[in-house]
C-alpha atoms as a PDB file:
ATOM      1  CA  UNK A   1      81.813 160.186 100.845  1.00  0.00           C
ATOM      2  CA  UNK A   2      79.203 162.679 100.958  1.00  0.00           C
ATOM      3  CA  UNK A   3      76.606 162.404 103.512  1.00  0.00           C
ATOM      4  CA  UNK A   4      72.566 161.983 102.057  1.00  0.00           C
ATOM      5  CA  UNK A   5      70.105 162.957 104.654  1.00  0.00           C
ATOM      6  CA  UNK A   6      67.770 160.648 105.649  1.00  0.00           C
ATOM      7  CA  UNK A   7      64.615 159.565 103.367  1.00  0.00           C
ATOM      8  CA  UNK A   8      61.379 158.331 103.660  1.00  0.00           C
ATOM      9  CA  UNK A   9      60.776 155.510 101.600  1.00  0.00           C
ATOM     10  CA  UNK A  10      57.355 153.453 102.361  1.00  0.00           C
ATOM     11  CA  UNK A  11      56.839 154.710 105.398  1.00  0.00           C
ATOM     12  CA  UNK A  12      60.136 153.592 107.090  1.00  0.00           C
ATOM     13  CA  UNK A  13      63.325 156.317 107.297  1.00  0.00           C
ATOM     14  CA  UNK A  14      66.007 155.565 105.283  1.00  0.00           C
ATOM     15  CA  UNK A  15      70.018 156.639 105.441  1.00  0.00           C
ATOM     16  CA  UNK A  16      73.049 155.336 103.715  1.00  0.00           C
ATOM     17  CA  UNK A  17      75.315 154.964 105.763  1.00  0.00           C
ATOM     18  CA  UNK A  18      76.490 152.319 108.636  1.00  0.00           C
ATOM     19  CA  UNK A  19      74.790 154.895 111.457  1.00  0.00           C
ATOM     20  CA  UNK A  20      71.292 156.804 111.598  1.00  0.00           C
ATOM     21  CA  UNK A  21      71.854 157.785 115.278  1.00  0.00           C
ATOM     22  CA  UNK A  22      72.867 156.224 118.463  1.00  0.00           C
ATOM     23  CA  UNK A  23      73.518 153.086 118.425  1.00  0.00           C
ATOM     24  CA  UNK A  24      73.075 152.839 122.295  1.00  0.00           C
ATOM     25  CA  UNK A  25      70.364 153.941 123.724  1.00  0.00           C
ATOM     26  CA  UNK A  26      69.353 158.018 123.464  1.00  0.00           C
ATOM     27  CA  UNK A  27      67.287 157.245 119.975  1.00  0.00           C
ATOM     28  CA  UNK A  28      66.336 159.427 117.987  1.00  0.00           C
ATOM     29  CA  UNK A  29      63.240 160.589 116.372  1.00  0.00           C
ATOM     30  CA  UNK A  30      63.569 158.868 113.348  1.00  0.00           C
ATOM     31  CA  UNK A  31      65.082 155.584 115.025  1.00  0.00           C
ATOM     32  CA  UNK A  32      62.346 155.854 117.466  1.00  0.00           C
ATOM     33  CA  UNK A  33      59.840 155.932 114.302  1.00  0.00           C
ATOM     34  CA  UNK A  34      61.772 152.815 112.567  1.00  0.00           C
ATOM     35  CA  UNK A  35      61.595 151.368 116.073  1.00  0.00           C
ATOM     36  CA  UNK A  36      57.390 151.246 116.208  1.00  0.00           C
ATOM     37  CA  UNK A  37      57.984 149.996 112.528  1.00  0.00           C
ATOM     38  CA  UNK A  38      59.590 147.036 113.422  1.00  0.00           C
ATOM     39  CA  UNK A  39      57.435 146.117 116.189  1.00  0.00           C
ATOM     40  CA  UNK A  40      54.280 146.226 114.543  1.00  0.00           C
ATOM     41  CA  UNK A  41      55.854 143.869 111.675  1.00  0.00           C
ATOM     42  CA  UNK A  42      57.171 141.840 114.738  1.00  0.00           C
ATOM     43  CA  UNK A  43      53.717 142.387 116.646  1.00  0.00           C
ATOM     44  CA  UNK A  44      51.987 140.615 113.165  1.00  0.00           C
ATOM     45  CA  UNK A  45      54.656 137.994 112.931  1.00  0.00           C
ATOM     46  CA  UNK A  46      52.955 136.808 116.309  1.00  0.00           C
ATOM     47  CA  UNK A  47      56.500 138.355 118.703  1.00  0.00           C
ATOM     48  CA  UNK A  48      55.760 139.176 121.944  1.00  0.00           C
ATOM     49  CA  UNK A  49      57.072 142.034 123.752  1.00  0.00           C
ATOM     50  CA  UNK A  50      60.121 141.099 125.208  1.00  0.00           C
ATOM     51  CA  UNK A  51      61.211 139.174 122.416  1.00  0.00           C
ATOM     52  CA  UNK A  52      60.479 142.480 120.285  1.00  0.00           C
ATOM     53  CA  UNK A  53      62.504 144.160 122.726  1.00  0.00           C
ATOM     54  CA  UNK A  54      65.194 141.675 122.120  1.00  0.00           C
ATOM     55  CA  UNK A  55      65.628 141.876 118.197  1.00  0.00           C
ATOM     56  CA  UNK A  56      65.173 145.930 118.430  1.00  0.00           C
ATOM     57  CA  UNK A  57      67.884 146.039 120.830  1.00  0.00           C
ATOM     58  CA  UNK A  58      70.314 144.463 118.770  1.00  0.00           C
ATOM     59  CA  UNK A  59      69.069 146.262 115.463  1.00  0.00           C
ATOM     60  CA  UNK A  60      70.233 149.435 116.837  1.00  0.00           C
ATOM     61  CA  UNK A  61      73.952 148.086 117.902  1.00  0.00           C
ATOM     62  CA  UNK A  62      73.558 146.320 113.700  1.00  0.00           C
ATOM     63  CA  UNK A  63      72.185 149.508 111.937  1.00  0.00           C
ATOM     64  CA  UNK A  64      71.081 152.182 113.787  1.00  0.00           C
ATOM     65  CA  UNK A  65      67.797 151.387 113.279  1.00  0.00           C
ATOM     66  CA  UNK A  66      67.998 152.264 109.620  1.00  0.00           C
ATOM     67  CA  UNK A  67      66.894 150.156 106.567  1.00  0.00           C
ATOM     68  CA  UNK A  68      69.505 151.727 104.515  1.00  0.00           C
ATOM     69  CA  UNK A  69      72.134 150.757 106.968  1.00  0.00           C
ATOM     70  CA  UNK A  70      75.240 149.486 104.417  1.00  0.00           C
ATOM     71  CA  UNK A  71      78.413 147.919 106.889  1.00  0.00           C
ATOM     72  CA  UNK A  72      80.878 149.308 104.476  1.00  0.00           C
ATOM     73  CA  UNK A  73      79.493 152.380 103.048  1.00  0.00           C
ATOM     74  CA  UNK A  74      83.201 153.615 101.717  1.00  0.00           C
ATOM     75  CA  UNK A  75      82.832 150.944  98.736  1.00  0.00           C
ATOM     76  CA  UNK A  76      79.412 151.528  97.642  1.00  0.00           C
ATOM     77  CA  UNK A  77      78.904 150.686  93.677  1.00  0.00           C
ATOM     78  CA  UNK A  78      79.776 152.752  90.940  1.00  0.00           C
ATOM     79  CA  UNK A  79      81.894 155.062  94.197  1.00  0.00           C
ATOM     80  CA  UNK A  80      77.889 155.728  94.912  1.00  0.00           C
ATOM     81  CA  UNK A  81      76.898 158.731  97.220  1.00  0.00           C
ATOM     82  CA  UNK A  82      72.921 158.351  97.381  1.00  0.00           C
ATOM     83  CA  UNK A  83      69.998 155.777  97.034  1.00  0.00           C
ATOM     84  CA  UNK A  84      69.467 156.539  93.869  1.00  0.00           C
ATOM     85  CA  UNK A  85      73.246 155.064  93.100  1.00  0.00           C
ATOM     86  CA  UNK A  86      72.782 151.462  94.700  1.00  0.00           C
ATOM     87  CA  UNK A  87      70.027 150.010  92.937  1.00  0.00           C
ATOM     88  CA  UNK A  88      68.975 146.780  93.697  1.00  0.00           C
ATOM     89  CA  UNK A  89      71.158 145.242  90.941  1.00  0.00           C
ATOM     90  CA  UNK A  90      74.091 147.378  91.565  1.00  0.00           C
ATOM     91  CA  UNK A  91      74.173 145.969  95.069  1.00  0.00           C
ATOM     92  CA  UNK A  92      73.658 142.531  93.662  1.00  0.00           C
ATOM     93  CA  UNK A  93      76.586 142.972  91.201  1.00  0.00           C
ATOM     94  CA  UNK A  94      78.448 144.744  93.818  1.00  0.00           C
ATOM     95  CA  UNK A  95      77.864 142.622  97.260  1.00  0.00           C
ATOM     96  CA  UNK A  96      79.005 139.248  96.071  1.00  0.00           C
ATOM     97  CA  UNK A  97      81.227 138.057  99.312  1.00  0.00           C
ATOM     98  CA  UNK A  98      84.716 138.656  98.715  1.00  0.00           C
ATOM     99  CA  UNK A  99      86.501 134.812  99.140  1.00  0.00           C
ATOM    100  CA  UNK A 100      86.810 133.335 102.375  1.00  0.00           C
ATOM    101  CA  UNK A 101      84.215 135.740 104.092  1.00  0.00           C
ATOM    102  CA  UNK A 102      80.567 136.502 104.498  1.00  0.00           C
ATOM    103  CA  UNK A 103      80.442 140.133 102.620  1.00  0.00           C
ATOM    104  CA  UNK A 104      79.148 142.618 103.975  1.00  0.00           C
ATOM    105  CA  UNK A 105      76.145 143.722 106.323  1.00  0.00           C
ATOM    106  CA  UNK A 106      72.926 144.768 104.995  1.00  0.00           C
ATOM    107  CA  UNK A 107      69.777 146.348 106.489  1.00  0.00           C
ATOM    108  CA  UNK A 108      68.114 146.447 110.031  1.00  0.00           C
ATOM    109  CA  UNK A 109      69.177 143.690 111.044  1.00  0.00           C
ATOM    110  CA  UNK A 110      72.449 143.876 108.787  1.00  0.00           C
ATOM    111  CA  UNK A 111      71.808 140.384 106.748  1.00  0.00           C
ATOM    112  CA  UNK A 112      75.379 138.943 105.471  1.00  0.00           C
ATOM    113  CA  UNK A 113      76.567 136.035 103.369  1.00  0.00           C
ATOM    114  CA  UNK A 114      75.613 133.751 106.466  1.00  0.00           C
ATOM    115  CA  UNK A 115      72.357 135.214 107.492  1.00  0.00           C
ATOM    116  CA  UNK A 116      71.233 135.705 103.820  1.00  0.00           C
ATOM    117  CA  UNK A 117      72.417 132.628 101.932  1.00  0.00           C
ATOM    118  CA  UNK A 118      69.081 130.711 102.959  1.00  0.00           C
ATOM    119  CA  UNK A 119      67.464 130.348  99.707  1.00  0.00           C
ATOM    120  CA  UNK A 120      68.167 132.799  97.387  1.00  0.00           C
ATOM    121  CA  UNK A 121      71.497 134.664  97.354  1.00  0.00           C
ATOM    122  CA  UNK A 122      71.415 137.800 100.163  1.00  0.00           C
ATOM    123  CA  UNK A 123      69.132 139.751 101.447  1.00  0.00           C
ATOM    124  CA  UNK A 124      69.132 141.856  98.160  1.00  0.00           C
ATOM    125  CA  UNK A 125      68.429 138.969  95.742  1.00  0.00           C
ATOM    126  CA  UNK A 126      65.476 138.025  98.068  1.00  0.00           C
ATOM    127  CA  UNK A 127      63.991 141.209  97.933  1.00  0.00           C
ATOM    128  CA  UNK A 128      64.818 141.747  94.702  1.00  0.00           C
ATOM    129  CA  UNK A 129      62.605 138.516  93.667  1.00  0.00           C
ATOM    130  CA  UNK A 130      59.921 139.636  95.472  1.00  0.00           C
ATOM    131  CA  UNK A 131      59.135 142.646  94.136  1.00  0.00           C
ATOM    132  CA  UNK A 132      60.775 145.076  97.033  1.00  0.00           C
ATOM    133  CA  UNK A 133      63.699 147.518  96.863  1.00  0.00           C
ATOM    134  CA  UNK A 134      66.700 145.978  99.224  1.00  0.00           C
ATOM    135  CA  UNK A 135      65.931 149.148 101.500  1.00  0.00           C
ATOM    136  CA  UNK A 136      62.409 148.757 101.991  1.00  0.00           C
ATOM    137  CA  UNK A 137      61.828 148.152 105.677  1.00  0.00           C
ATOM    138  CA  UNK A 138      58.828 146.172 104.857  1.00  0.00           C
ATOM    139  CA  UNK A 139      60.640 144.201 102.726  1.00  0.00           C
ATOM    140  CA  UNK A 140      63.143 143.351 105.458  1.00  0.00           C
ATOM    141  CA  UNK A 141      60.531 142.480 107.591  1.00  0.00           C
ATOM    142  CA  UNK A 142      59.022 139.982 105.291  1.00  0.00           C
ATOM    143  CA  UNK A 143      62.424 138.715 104.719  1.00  0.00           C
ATOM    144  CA  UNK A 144      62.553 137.470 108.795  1.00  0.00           C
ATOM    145  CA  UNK A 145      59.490 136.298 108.365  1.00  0.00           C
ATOM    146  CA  UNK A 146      60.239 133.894 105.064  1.00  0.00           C
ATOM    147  CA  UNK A 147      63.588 132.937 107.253  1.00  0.00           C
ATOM    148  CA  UNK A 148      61.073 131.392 110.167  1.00  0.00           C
ATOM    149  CA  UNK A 149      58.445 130.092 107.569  1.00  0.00           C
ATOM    150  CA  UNK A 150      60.670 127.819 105.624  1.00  0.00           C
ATOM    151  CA  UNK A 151      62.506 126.773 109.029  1.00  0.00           C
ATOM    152  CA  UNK A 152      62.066 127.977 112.081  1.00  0.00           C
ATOM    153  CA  UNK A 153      65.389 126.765 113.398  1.00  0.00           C
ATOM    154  CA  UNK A 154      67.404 128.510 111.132  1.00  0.00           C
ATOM    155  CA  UNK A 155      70.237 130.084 112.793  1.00  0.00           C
ATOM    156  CA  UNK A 156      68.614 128.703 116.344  1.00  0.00           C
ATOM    157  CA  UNK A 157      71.246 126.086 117.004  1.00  0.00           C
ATOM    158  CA  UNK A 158      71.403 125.589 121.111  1.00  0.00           C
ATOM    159  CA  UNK A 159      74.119 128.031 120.810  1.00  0.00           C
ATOM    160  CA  UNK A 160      73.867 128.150 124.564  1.00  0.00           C
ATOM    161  CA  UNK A 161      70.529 127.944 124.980  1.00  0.00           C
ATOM    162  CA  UNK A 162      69.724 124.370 124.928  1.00  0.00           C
ATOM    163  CA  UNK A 163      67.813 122.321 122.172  1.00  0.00           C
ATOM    164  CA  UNK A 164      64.308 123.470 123.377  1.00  0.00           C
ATOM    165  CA  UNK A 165      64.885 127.198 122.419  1.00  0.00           C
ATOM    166  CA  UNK A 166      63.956 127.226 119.301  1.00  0.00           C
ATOM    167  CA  UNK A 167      63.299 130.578 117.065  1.00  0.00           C
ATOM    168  CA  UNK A 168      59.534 129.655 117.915  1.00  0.00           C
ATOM    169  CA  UNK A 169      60.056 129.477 121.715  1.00  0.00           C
ATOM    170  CA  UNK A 170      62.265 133.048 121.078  1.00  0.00           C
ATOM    171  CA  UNK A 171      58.502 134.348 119.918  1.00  0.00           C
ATOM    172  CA  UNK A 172      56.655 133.276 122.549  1.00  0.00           C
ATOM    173  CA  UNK A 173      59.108 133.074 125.131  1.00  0.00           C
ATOM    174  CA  UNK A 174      56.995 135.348 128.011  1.00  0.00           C
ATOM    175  CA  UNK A 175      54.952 132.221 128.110  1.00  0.00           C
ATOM    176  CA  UNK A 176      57.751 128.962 127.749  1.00  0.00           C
ATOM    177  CA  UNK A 177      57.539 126.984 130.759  1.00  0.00           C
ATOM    178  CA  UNK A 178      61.602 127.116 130.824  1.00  0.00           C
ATOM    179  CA  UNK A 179      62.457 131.024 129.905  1.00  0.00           C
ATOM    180  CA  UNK A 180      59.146 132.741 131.028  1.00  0.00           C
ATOM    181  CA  UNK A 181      61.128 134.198 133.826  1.00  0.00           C
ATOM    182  CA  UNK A 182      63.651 135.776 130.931  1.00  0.00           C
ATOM    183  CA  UNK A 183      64.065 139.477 130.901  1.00  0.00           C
ATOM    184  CA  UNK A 184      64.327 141.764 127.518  1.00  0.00           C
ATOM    185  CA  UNK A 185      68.088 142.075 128.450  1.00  0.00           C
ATOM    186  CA  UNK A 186      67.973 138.579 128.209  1.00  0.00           C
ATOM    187  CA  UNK A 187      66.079 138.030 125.186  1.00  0.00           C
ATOM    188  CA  UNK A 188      68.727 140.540 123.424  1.00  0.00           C
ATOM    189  CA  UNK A 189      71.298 138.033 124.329  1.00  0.00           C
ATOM    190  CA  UNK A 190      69.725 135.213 122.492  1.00  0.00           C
ATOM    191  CA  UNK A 191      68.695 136.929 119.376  1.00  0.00           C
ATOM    192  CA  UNK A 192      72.552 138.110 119.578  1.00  0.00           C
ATOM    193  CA  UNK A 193      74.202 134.353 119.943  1.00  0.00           C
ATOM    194  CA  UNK A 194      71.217 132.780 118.035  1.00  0.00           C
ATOM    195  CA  UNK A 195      70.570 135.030 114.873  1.00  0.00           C
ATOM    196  CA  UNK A 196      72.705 137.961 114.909  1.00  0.00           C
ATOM    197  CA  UNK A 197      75.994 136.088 115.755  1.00  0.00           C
ATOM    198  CA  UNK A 198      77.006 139.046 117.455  1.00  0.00           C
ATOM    199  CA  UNK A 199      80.641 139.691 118.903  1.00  0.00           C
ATOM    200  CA  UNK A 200      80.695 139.726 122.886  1.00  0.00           C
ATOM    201  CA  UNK A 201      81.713 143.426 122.848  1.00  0.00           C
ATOM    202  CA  UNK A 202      78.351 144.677 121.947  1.00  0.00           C
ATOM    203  CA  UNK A 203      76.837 142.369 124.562  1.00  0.00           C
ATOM    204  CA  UNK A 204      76.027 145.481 127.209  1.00  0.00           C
ATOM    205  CA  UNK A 205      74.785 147.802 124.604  1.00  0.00           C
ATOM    206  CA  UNK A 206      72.140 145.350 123.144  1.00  0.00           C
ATOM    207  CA  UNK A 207      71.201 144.310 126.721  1.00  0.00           C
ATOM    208  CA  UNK A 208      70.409 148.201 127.704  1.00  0.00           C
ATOM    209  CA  UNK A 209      68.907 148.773 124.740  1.00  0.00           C
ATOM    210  CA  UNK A 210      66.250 146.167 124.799  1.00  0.00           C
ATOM    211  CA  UNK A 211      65.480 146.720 128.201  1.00  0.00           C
ATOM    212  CA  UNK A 212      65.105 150.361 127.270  1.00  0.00           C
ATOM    213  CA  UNK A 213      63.122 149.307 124.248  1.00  0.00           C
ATOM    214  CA  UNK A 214      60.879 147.528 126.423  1.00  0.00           C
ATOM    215  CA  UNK A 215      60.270 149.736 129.177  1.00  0.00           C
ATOM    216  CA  UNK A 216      59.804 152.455 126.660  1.00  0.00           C
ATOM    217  CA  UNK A 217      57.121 150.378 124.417  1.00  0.00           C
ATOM    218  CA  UNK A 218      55.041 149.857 127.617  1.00  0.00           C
ATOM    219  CA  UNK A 219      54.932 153.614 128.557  1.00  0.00           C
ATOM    220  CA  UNK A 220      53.791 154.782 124.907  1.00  0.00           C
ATOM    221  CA  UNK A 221      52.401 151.853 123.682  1.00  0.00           C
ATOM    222  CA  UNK A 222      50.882 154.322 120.187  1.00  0.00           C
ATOM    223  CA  UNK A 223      53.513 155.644 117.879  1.00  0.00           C
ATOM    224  CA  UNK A 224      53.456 159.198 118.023  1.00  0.00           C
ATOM    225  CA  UNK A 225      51.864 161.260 114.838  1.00  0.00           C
ATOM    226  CA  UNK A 226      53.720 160.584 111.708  1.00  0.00           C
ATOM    227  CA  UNK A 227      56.779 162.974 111.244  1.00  0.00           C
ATOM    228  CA  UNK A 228      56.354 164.995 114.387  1.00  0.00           C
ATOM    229  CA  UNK A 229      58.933 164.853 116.910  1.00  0.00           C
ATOM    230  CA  UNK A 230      58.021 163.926 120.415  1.00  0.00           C
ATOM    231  CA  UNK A 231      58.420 167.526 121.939  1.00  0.00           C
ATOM    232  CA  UNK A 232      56.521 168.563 118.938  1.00  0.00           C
ATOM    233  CA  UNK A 233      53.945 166.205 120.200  1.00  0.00           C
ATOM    234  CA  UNK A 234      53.586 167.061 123.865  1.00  0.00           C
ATOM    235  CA  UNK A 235      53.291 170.940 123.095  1.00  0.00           C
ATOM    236  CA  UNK A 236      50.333 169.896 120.202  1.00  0.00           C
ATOM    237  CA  UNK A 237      48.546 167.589 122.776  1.00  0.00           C
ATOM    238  CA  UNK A 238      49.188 170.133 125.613  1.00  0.00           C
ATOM    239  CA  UNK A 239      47.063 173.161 123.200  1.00  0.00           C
ATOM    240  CA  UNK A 240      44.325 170.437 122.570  1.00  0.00           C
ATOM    241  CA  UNK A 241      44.047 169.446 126.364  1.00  0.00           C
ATOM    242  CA  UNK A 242      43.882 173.523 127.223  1.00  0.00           C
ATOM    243  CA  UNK A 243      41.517 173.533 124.137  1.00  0.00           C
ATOM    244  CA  UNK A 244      39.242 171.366 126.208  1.00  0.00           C
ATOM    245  CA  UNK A 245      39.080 172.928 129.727  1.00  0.00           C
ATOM    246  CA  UNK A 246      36.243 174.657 130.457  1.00  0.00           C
ATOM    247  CA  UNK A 247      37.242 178.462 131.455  1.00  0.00           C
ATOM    248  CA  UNK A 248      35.282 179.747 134.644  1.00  0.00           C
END
């Protein structure tokens, strides 16, 4: 399959393919630009920062950190090679779940038939009926946020966490009066068992990457200007900073 570079597409860095960049830690510029992405959506969706931390660590073990992120990109419709080829109903005609299993992972967050069946077929129908392109990182982001509007609990289950952490304790959890002493590395472990379902040999990479996530967050709390990479940045704030010193 032919490789299409990564696109732009409302504001949110798109590739097709099952990998943008690293999926543990070392980000890269365009992850790290997907990464603010999410955590404004997650910032309005009323997340606090280690639970941010949490769901961004295990997005980049799911996707990369991309929005085009496609689990099995080797049987794309149509033997499709680009975007353009997986059309919102191509991948509705195409990602039915093959019998017996949950077909295959879609998106940030890399919504299957389990995670996606909650009203309305996948993550593609959903965002299909609402007006947005499966792809569209803003449309995955309202997804998550339809999931915990219509029930909160969904895919919350004490999966061993105990029936007080709910998905709306996850949110707020910096301030529960039973997990306020949790950690980002620990809040990637519960968005891993409680949402992502995630296998037990990711575990360490979603932990690091959260915590990294976090740590990084609270040292450049502004995303850095659109399109410019971070070196790119530090040399263009270093000329303005010169730009402003007096000369004697």
């Amino acid at each position: 399959m032919a490789v299409e570079a990564p696109v732009l597409y409302n504001d949110w860095w798109v590739y097709l393919r099952d990998t943008m960049g690293s999926t543990h830690l070392n980000p890269n510029d365009k992850q790290i630009w997907n990464a603010y992405k999410m955590r404004a959506a997650l910032q309005a969706q009323g997340y606090c920062d280690k639970a941010i931390a949490g769901v961004i660590g295990n997005a980049q073990v799911e996707s990369s950190l991309t929005t085009g992120a496609i689990q099995k990109p080797s049987v794309l419709p149509n033997n499709g090679e680009t975007l353009a080829d997986c059309t919102n109903q191509n991948m509705i005609d195409y990602y039915t779940p093959p019998a017996g299993t949950r077909g295959y992972g879609l998106g940030l967050l890399q919504w299957d038939g389990r995670s996606s069946t909650y009203q309305q077929h996948k993550l593609v129908g959903w965002t299909n009926a609402n007006g947005y392109l499966w792809y569209d990182g803003n449309g995955q982001m309202a997804r998550l946020a339809f999931e915990f509007a219509n029930d909160s609990t969904y895919h919350f289950w004490s999966l061993g966490y105990g029936q007080n952490l709910t998905w709306a304790v996850y949110k707020n959890i910096e301030t529960s009066s039973s997990y306020s002493h949790y950690t980002a590395r620990d809040c990637a472990d519960v968005w891993r068992v409680c949402w992502e379902v995630g296998g037990d040999s990711s575990i360490a990479a979603r932990k690091d990457n959260a915590a990294f996530w976090y740590n990084y967050f609270q040292e450049h709390p502004t995303p850095p200007f659109h399109g410019l990479p971070p070196w790119l940045l530090y040399q263009f704030n270093k000329k303005k900073v010169l730009k402003n010193v007096k000369r004697f």
